[in-house]
C-alpha atoms as a PDB file:
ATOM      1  CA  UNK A   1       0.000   0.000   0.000  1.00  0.00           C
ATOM      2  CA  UNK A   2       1.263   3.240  -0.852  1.00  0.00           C
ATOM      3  CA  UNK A   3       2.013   5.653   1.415  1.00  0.00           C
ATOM      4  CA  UNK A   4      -0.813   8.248   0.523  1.00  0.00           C
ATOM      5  CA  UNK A   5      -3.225   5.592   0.248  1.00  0.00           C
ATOM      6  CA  UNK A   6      -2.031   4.657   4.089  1.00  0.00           C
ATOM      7  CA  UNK A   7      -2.440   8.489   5.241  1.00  0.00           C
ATOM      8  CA  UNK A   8      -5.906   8.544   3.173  1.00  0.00           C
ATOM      9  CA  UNK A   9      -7.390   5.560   4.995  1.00  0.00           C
ATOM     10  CA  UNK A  10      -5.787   6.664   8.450  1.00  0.00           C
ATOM     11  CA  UNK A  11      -7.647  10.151   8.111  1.00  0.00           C
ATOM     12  CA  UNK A  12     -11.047   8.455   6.787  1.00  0.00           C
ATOM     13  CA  UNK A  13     -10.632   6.308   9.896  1.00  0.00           C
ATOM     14  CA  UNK A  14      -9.773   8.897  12.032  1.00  0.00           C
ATOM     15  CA  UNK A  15     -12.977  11.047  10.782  1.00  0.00           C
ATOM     16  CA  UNK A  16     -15.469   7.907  11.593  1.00  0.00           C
ATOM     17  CA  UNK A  17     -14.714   8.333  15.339  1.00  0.00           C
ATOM     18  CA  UNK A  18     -17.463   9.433  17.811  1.00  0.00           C
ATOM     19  CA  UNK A  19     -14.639  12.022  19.442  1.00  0.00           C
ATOM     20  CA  UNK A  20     -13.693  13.652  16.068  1.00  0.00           C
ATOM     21  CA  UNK A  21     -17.169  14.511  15.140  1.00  0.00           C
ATOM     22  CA  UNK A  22     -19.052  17.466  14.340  1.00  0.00           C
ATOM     23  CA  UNK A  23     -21.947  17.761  17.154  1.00  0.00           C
ATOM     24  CA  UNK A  24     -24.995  19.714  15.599  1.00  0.00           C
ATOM     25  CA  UNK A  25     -26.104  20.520  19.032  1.00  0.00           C
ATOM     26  CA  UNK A  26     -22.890  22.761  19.553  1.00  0.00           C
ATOM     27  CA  UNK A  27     -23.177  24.432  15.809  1.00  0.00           C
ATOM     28  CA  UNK A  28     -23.909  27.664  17.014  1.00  0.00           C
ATOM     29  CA  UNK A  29     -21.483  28.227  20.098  1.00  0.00           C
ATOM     30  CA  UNK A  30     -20.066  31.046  18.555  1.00  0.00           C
ATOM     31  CA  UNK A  31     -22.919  33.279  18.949  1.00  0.00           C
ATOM     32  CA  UNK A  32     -23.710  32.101  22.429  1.00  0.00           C
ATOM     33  CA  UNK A  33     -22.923  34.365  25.326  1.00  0.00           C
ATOM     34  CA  UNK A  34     -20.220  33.854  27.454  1.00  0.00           C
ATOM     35  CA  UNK A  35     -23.243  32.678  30.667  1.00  0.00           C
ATOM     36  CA  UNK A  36     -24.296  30.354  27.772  1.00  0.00           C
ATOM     37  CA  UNK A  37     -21.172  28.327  26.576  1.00  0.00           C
ATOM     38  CA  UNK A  38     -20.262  28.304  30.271  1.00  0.00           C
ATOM     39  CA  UNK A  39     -23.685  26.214  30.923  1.00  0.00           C
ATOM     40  CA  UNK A  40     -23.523  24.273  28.135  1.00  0.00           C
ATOM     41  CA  UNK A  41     -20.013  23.459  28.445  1.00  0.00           C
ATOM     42  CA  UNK A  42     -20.790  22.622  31.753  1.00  0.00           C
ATOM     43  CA  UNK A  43     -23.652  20.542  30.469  1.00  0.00           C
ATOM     44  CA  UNK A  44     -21.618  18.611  28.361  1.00  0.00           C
ATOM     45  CA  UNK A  45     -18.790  17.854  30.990  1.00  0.00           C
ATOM     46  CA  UNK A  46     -21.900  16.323  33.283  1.00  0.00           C
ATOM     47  CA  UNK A  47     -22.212  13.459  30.695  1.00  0.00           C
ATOM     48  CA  UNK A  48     -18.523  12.200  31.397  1.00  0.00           C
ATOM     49  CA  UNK A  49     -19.304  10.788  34.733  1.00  0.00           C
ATOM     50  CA  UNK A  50     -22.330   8.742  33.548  1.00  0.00           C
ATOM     51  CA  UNK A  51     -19.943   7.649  30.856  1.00  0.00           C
ATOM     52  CA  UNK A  52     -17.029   6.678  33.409  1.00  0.00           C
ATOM     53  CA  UNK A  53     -20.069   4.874  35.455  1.00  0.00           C
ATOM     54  CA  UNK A  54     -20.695   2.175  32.496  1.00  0.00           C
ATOM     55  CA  UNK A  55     -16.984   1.052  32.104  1.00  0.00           C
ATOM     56  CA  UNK A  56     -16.270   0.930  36.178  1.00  0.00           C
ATOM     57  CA  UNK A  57     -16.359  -2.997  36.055  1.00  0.00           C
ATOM     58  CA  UNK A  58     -13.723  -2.947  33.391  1.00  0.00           C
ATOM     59  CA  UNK A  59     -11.596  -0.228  35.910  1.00  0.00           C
ATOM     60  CA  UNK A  60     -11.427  -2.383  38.534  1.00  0.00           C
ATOM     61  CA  UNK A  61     -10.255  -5.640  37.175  1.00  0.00           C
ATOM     62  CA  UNK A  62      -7.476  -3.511  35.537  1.00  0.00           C
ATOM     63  CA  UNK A  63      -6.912  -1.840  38.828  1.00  0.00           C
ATOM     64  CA  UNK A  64      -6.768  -5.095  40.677  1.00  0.00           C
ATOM     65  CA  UNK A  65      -4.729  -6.711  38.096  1.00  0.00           C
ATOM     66  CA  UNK A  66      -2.129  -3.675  38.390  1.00  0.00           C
ATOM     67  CA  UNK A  67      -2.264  -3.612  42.572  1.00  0.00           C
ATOM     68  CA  UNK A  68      -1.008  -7.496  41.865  1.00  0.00           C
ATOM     69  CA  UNK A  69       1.791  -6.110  40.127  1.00  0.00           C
ATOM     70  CA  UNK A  70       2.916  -3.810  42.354  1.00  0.00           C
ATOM     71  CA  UNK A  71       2.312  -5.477  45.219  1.00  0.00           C
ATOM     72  CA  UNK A  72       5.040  -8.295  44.055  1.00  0.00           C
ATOM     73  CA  UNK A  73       7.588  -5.772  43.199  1.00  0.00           C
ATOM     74  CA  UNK A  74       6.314  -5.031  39.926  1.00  0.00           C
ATOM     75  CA  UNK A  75       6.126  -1.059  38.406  1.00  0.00           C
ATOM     76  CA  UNK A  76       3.252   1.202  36.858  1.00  0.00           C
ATOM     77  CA  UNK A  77       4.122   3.092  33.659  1.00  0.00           C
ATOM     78  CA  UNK A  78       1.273   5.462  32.110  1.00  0.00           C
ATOM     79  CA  UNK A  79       1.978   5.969  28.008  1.00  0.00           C
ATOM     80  CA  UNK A  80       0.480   8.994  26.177  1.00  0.00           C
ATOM     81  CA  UNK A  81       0.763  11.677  23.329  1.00  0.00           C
ATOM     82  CA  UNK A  82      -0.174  15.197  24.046  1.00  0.00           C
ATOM     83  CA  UNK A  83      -2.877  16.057  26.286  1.00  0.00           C
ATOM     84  CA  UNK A  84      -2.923  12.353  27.957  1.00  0.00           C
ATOM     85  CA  UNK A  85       0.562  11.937  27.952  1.00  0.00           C
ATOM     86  CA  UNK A  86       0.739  15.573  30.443  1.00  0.00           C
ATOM     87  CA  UNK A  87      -2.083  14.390  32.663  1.00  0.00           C
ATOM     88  CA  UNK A  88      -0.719  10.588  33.079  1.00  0.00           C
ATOM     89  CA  UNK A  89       2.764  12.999  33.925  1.00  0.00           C
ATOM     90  CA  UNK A  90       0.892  14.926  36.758  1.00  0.00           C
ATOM     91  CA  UNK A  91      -0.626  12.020  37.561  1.00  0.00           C
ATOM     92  CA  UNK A  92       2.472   9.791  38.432  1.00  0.00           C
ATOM     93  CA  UNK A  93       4.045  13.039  39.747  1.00  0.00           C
ATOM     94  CA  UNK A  94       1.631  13.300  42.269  1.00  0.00           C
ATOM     95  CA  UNK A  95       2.410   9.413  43.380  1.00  0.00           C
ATOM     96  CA  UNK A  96       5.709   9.885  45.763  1.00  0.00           C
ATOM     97  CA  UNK A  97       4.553  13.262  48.099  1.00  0.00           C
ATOM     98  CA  UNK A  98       1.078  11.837  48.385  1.00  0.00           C
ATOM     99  CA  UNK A  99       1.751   8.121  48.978  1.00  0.00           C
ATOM    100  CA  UNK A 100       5.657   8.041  49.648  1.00  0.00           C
ATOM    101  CA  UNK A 101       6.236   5.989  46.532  1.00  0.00           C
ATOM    102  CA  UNK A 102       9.561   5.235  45.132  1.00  0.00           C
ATOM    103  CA  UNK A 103       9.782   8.009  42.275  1.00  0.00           C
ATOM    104  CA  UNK A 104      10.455   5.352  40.289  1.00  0.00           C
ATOM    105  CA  UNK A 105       7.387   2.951  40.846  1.00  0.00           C
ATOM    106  CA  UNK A 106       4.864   4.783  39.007  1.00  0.00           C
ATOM    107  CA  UNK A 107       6.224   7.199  36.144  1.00  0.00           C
ATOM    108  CA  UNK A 108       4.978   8.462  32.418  1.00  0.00           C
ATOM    109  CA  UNK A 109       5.903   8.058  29.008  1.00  0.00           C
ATOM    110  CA  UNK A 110       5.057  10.738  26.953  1.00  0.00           C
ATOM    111  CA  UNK A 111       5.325  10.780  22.867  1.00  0.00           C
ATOM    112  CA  UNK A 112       8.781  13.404  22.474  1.00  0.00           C
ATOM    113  CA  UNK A 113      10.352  12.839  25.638  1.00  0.00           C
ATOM    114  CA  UNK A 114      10.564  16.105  27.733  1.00  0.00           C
ATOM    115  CA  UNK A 115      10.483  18.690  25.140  1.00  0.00           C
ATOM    116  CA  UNK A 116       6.821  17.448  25.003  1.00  0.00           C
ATOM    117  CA  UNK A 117       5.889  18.165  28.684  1.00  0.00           C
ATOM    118  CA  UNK A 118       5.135  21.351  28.205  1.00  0.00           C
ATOM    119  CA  UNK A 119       3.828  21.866  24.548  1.00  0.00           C
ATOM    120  CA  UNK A 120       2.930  20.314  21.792  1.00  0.00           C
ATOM    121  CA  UNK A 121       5.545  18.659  19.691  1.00  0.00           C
ATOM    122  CA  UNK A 122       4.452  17.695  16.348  1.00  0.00           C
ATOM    123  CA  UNK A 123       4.914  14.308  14.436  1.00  0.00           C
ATOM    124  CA  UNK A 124       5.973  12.052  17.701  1.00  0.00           C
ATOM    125  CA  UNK A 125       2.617  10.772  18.540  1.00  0.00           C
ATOM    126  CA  UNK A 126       2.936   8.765  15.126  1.00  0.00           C
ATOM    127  CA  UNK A 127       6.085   7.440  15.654  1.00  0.00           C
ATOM    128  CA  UNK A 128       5.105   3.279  16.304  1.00  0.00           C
ATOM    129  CA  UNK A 129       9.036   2.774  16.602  1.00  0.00           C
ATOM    130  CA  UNK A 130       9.741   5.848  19.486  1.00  0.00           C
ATOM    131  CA  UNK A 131       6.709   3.642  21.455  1.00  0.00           C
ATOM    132  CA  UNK A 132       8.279   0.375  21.028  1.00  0.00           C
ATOM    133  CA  UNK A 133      11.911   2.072  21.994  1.00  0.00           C
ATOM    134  CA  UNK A 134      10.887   3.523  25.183  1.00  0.00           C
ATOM    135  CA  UNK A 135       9.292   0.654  26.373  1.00  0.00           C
ATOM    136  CA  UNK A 136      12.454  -1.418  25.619  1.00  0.00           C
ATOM    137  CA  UNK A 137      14.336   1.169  26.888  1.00  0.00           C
ATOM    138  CA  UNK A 138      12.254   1.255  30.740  1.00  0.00           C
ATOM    139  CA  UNK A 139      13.090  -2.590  30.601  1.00  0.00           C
ATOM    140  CA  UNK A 140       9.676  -2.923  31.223  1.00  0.00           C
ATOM    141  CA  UNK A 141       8.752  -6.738  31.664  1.00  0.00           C
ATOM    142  CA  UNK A 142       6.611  -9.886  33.665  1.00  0.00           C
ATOM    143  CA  UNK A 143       6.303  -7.873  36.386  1.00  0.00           C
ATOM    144  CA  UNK A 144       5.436  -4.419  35.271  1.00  0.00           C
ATOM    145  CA  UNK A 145       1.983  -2.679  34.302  1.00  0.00           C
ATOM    146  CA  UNK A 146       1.607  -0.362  31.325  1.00  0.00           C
ATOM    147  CA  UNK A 147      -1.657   1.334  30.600  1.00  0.00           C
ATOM    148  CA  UNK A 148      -1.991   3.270  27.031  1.00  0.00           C
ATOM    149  CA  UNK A 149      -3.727   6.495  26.903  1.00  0.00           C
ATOM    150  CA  UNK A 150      -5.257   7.598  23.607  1.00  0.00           C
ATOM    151  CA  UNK A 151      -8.429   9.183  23.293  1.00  0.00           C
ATOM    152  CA  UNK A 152      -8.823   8.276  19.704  1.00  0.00           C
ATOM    153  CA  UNK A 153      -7.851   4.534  20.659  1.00  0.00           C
ATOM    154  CA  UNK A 154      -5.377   4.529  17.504  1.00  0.00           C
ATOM    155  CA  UNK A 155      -2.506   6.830  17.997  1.00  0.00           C
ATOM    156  CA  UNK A 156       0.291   4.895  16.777  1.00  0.00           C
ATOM    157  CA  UNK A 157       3.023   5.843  19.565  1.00  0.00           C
ATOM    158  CA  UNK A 158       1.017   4.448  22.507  1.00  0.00           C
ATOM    159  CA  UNK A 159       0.056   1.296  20.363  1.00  0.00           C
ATOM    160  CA  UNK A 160       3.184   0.779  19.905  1.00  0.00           C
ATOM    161  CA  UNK A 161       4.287   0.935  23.203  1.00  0.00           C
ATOM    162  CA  UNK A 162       1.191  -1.265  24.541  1.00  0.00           C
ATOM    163  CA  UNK A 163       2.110  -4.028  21.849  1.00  0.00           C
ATOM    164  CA  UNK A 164       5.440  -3.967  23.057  1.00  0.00           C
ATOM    165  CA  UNK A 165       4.615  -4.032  26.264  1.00  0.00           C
ATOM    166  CA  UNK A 166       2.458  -6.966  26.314  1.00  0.00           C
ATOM    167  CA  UNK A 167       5.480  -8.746  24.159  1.00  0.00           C
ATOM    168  CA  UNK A 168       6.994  -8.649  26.863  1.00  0.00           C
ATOM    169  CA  UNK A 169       4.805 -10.423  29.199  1.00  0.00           C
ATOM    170  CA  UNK A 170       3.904  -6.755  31.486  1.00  0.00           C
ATOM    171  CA  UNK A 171       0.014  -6.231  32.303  1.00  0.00           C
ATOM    172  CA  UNK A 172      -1.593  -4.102  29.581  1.00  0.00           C
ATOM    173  CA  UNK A 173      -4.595  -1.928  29.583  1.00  0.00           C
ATOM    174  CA  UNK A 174      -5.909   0.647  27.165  1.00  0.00           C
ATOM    175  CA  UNK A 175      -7.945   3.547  28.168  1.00  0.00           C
ATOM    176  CA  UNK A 176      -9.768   5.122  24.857  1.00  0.00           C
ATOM    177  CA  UNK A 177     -12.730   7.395  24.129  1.00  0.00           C
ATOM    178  CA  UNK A 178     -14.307   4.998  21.197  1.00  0.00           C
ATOM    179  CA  UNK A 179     -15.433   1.979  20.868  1.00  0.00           C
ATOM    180  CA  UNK A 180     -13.790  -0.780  19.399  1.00  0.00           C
ATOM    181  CA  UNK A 181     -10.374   0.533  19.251  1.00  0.00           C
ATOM    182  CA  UNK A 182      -7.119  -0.234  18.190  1.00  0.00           C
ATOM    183  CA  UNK A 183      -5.642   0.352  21.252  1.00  0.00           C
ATOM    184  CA  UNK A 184      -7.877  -2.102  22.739  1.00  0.00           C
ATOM    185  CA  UNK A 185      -7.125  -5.278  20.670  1.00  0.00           C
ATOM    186  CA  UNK A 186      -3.739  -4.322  21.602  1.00  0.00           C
ATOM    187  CA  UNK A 187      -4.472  -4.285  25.800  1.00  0.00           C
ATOM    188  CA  UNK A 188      -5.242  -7.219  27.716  1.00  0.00           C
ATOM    189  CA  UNK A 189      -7.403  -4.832  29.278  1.00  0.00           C
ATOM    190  CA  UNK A 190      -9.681  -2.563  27.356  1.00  0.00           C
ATOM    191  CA  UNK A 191     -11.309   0.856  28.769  1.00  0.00           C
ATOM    192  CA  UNK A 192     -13.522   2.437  26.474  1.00  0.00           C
ATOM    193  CA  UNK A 193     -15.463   5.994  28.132  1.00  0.00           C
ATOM    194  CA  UNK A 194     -17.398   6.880  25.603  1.00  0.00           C
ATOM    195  CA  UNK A 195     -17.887  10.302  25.750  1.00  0.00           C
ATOM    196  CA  UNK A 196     -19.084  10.902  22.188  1.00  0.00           C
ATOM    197  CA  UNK A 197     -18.154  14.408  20.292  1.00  0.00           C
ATOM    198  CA  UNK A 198     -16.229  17.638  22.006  1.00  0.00           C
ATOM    199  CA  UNK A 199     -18.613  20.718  22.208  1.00  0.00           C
ATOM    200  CA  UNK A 200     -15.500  21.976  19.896  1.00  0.00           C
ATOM    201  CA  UNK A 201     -15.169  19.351  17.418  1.00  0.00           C
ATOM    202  CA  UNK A 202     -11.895  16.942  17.766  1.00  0.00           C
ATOM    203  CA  UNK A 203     -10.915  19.116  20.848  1.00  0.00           C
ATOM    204  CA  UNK A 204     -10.318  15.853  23.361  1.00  0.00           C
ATOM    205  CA  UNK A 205      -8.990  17.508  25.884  1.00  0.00           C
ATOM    206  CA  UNK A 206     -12.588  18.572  27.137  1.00  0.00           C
ATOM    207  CA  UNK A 207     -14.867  15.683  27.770  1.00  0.00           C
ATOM    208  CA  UNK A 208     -12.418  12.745  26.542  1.00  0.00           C
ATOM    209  CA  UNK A 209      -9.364  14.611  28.886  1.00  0.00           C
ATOM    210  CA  UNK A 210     -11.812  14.901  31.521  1.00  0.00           C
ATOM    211  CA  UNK A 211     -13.113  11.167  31.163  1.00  0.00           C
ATOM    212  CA  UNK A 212      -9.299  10.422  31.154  1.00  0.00           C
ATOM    213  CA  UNK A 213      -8.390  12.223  34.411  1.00  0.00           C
ATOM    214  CA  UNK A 214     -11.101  10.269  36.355  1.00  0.00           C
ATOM    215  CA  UNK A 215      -9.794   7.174  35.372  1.00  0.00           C
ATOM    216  CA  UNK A 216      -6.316   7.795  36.217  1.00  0.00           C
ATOM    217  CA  UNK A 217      -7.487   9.332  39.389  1.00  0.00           C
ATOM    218  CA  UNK A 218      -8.779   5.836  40.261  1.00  0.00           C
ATOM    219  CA  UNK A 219      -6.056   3.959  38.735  1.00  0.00           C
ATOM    220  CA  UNK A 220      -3.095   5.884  41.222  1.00  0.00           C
ATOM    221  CA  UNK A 221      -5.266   6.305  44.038  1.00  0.00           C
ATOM    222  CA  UNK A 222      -7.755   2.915  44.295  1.00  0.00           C
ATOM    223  CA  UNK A 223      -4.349   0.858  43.643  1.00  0.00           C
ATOM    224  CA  UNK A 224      -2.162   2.767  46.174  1.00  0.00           C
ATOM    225  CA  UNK A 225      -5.424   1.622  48.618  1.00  0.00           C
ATOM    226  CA  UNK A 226      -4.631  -1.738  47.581  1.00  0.00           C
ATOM    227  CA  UNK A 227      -1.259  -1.567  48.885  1.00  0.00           C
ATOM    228  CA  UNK A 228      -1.572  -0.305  52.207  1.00  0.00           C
ATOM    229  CA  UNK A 229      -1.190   3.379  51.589  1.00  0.00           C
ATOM    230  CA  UNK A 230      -4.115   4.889  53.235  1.00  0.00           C
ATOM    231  CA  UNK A 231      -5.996   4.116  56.027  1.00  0.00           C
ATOM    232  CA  UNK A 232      -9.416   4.815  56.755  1.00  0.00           C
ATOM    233  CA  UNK A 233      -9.792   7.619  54.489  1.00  0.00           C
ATOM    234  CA  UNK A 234      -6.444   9.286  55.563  1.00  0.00           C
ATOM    235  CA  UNK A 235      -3.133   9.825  53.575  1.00  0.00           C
ATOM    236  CA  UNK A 236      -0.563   8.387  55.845  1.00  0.00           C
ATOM    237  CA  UNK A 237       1.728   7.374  53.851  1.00  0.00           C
ATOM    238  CA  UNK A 238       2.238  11.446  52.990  1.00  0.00           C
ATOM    239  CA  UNK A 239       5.614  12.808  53.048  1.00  0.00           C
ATOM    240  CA  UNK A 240       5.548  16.118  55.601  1.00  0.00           C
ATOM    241  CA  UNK A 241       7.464  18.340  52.979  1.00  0.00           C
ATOM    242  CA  UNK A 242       6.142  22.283  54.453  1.00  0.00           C
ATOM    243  CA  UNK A 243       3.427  23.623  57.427  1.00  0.00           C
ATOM    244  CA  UNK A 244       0.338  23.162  55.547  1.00  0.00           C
ATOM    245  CA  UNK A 245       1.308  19.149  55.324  1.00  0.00           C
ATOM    246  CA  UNK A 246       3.264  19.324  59.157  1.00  0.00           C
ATOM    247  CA  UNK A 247      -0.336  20.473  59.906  1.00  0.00           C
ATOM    248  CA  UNK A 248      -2.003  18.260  57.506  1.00  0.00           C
ATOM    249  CA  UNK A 249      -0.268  14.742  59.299  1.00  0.00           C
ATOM    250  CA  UNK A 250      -0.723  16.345  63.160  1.00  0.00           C
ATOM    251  CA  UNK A 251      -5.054  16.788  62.374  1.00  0.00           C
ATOM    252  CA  UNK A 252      -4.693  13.372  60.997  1.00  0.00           C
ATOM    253  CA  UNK A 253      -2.217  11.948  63.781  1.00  0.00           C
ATOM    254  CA  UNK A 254      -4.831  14.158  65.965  1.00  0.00           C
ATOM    255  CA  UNK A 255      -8.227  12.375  64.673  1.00  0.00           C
ATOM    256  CA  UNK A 256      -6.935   8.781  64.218  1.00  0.00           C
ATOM    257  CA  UNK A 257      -5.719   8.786  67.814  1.00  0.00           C
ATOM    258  CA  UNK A 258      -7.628  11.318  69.960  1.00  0.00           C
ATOM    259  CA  UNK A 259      -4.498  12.582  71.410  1.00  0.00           C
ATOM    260  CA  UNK A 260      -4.314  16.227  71.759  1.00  0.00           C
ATOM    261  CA  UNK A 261      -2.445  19.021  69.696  1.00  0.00           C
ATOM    262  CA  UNK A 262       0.889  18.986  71.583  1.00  0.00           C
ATOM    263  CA  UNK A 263       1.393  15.067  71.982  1.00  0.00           C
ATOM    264  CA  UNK A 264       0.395  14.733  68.016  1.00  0.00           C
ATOM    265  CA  UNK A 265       3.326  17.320  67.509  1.00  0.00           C
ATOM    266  CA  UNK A 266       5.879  16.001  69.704  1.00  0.00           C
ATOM    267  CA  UNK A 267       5.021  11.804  68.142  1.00  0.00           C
ATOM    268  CA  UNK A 268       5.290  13.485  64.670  1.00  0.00           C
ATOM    269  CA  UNK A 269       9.014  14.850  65.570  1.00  0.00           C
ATOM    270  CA  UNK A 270       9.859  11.338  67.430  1.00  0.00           C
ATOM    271  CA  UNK A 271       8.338   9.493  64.246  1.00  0.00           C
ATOM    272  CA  UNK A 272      10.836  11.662  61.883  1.00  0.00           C
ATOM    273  CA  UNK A 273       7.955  12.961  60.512  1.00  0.00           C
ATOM    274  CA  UNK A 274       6.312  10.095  59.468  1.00  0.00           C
ATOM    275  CA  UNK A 275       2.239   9.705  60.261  1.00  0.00           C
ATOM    276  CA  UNK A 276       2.083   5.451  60.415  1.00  0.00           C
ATOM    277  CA  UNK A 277       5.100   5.435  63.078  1.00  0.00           C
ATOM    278  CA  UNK A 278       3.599   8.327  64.952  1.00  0.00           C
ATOM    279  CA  UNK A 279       0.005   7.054  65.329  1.00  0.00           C
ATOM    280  CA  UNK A 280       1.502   3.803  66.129  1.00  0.00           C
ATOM    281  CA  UNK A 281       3.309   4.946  68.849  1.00  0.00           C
ATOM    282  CA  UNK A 282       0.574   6.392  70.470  1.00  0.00           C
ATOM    283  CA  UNK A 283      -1.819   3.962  70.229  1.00  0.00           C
ATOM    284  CA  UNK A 284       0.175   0.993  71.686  1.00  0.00           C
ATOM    285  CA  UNK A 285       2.350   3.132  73.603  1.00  0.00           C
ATOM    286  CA  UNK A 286       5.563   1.951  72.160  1.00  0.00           C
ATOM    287  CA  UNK A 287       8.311   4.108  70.963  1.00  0.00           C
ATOM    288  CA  UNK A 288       9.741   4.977  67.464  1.00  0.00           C
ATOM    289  CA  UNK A 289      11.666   2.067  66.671  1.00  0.00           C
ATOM    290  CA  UNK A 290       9.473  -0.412  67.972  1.00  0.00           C
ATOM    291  CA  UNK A 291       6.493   0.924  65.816  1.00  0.00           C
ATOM    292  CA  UNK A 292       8.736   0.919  62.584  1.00  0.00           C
ATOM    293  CA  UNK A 293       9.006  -3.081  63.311  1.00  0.00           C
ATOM    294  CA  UNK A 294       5.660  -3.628  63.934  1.00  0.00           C
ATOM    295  CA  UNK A 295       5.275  -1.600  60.894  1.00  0.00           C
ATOM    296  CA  UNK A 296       7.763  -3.284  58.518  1.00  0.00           C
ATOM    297  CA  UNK A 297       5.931  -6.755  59.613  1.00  0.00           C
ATOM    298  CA  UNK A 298       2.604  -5.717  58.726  1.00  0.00           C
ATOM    299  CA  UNK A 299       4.099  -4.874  55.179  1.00  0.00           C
ATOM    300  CA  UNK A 300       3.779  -1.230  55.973  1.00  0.00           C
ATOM    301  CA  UNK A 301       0.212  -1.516  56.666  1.00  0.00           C
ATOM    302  CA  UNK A 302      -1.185   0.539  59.564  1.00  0.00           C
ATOM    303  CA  UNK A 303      -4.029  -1.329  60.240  1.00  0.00           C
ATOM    304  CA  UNK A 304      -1.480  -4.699  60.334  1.00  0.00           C
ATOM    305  CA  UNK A 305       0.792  -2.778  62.701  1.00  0.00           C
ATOM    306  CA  UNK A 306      -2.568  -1.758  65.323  1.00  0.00           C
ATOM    307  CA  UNK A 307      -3.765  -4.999  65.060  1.00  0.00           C
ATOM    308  CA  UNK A 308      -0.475  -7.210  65.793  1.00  0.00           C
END
């Protein structure tokens, strides 16, 4: 097949998706007022969470399958192009100061490297043999979890990478905004939010971005519950890194304990500054090191260490 008979079919495929279409309701935006494209872009952005609501079966199983992963030793890599590529980024980012991850445990892959972080760089999302590269290049294998991020479901990068990536043996999923994707024959696990067409045609970092973030928001955070990272409802596995999160650990040290202000304060500095070992410490009465044993038998687990 020639090669402008391979970009004809690519853009005829590319124009049958529900994400890249025209949406008659939204024909007239331009000569709404500001009130009214704020409403119905508001509107519009309600849908996503119905959407995210018919494909949370297929979000947990992935979820599980990844908090297996991790749990043996394994490692989470997110792989995007453009606008998912930069959320899966803020996404990981936000993994080591809010769960005390290894920086290393759950990271992005974004179509051009770092010059892409913070703009657009053009032709790399079509590159199948950058995707492949950087997955080799991660050493991503049996043990590792890659989910693919394309709201299209067929940008060739993050195919790539999710083809390569199952090769190798890692847990695959694919999170898409269409049905029937490429990306999801590729995945062992398939995602599909069907969010149907932007209020500005083929813009998917509205509604299909949005649909994205909430997925990714359960991914990091219902997996990092799986491992022992929170308990109750409360970040303790936080690193204290300035006042507003000293303050943040001593209300939590605080309500998970009932011990006053200044005991919370004085734990926290015995602890090193770390929440588990505090609230530990007061609630069996031991001191530091003891609670980091108790701690490091339970697996890190605060409800293990209370219970022993």
């Amino acid at each position: 097949m020639s090669e402008p008979t391979e970009r004809h079919e690519a853009r005829t495929l590319l124009a049958m998706l529900a994400t890249e279409r025209a949406d008659p309701r939204y024909a007239e935006i331009e000569r709404l007022s500001t009130l009214d494209l704020a409403r119905t872009m508001n509107e519009a952005d309600a849908s996503v969470s119905a959407a995210v609501a018919a494909v949370l079966p297929e979000v947990a199983a992935a979820i599980d399958a990844i908090a297996d992963r991790l749990a043996k030793g394994g490692r989470l890599r997110y792989v995007g192009a453009g606008t998912a590529g930069r959320m899966a980024i803020m996404d990981a980012a936000e993994c080591p100061p809010t769960f005390s991850t290894d920086p290393e445990l759950v990271k992005a892959i974004i179509a051009g490297g770092k010059a892409a972080e913070g703009g657009a760089v053009e032709g790399t999302e079509d590159d199948e043999a950058a995707g492949a590269a950087a997955i080799a290049a991660d050493g991503i294998g049996p043990a590792d979890a890659v989910v693919g991020l394309a709201a299209s479901g067929r940008t060739p990068f993050v195919v790539a990478a999710v083809r390569e990536a199952r090769r190798r043996g890692a847990l695959t999923v694919g999170l898409s905004c269409n049905a029937g994707t490429v990306l999801s024959d590729a995945a062992e696990h398939r995602i599909e939010v069907e969010v149907g067409p932007e209020v500005v045609a083929g813009s998917t970092r509205l509604k299909s971005g949005t649909a994205q973030k909430f997925v990714l928001n359960m991914v990091s955070t219902i997996t990092m519950v799986r491992l022992g990272k929170v308990y109750r409802n409360y970040m303790v596995d936080m690193k204290v890194a300035n006042q507003k999160l000293a303050a943040r650990a001593v209300r939590m040290i605080r309500e998970i304990t009932g011990a006053g202000a200044e005991e919370a304060e004085a734990a926290l500095a015995a602890a090193d500054n770390r929440v588990k070992t505090a609230v530990v410490m007061l609630e069996l009465g031991v001191g530091a090191a003891d609670a980091e044993a108790r701690l490091e038998r339970a697996a890190g687990r605060l409800s293990g260490a209370l219970a022993a």
